[in-house]
Protein backbone atom coordinates (compact mmCIF):
# COMPACT_ATOMS: atom_id res chain seq x y z
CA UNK A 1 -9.07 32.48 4.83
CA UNK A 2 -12.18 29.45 5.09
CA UNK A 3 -12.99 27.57 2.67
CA UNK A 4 -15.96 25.15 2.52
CA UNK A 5 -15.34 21.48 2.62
CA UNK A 6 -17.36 18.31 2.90
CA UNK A 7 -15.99 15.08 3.49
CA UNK A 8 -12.47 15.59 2.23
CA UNK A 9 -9.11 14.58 3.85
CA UNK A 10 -6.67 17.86 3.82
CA UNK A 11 -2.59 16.82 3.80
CA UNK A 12 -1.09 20.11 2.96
CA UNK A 13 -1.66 23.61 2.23
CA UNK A 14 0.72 26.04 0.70
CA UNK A 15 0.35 29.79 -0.35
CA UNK A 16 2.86 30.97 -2.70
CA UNK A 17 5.36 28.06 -2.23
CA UNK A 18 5.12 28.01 1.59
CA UNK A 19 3.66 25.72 3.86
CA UNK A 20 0.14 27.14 5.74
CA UNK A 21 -1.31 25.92 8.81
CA UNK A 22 -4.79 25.01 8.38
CA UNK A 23 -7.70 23.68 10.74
CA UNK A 24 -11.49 22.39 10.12
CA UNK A 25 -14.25 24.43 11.81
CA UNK A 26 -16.94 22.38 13.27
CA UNK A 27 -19.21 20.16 10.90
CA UNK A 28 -22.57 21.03 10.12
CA UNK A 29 -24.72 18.56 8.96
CA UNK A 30 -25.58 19.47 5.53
CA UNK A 31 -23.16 22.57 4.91
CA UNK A 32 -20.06 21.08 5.71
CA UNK A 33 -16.80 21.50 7.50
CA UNK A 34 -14.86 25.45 7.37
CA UNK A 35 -11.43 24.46 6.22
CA UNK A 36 -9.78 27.72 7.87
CA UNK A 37 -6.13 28.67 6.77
CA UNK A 38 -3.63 30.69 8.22
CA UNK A 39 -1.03 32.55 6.02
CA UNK A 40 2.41 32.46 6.39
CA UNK A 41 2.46 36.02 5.67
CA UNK A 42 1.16 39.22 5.51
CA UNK A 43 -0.83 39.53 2.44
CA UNK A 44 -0.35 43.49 0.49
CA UNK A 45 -2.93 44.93 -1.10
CA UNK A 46 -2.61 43.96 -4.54
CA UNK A 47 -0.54 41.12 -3.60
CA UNK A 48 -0.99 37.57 -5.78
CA UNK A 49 -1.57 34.64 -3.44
CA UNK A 50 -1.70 31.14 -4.72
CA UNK A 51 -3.15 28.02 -2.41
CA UNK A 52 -2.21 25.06 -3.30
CA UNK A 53 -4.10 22.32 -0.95
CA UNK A 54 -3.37 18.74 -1.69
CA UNK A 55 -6.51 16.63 -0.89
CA UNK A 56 -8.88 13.45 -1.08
CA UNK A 57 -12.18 13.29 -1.30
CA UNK A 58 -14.38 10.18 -1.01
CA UNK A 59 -17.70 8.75 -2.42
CA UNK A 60 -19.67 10.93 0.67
CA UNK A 61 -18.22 14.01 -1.33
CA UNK A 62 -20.68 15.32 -2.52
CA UNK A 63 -20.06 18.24 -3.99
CA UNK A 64 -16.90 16.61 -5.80
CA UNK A 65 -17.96 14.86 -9.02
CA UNK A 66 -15.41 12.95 -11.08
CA UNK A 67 -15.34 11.94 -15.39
CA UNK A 68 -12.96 9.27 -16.25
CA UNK A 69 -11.20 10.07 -19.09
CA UNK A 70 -13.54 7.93 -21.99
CA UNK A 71 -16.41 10.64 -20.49
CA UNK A 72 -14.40 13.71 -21.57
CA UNK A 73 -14.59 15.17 -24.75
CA UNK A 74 -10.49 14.60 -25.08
CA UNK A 75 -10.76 11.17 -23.77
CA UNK A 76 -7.41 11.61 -22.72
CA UNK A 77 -7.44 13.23 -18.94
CA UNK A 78 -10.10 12.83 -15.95
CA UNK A 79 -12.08 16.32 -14.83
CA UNK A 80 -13.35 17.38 -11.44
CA UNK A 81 -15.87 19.70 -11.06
CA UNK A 82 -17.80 20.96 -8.20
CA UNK A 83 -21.66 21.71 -7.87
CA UNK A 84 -21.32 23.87 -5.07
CA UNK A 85 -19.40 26.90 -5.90
């Protein structure tokens, strides 16, 4: 599985509970960096598959955009979105 990345700092990966090796592809300049993951099994047709990837990102990520809670309409939790589905 890749997943697209840009300036972010990957600890861990898991898929369903388990720990997943992962790798970054080469960087491209303005597309980012392939996060590529390996699963730790054999995934079944029709088979759920959760990925859990524990993460920071930094003021270069771009496509990571932050509220603080007093911007939400709650004003209770922060909320990350991304621009770059």
């Amino acid at each position: 599985q890749v997943l697209d990345t840009k300036d972010l700092q990957v600890f861990k990966v898991t898929v369903n509970g388990q720990d997943a090796k992962f790798v970054f592809g080469e960087k491209h300049s303005f597309k980012g960096t392939p996060l590529e993951i390996t699963l730790p099994f054999e995934l079944r047709r029709g088979q759920e598959a959760i990925v859990e990837i524990s993460f920071e990102s930094s003021p270069k990520s771009s496509a990571l955009q932050w509220f603080t809670p007093e911007q939400t309409s709650g004003k209770k939790h922060p909320f990350l979105f991304s621009q770059c589905q």
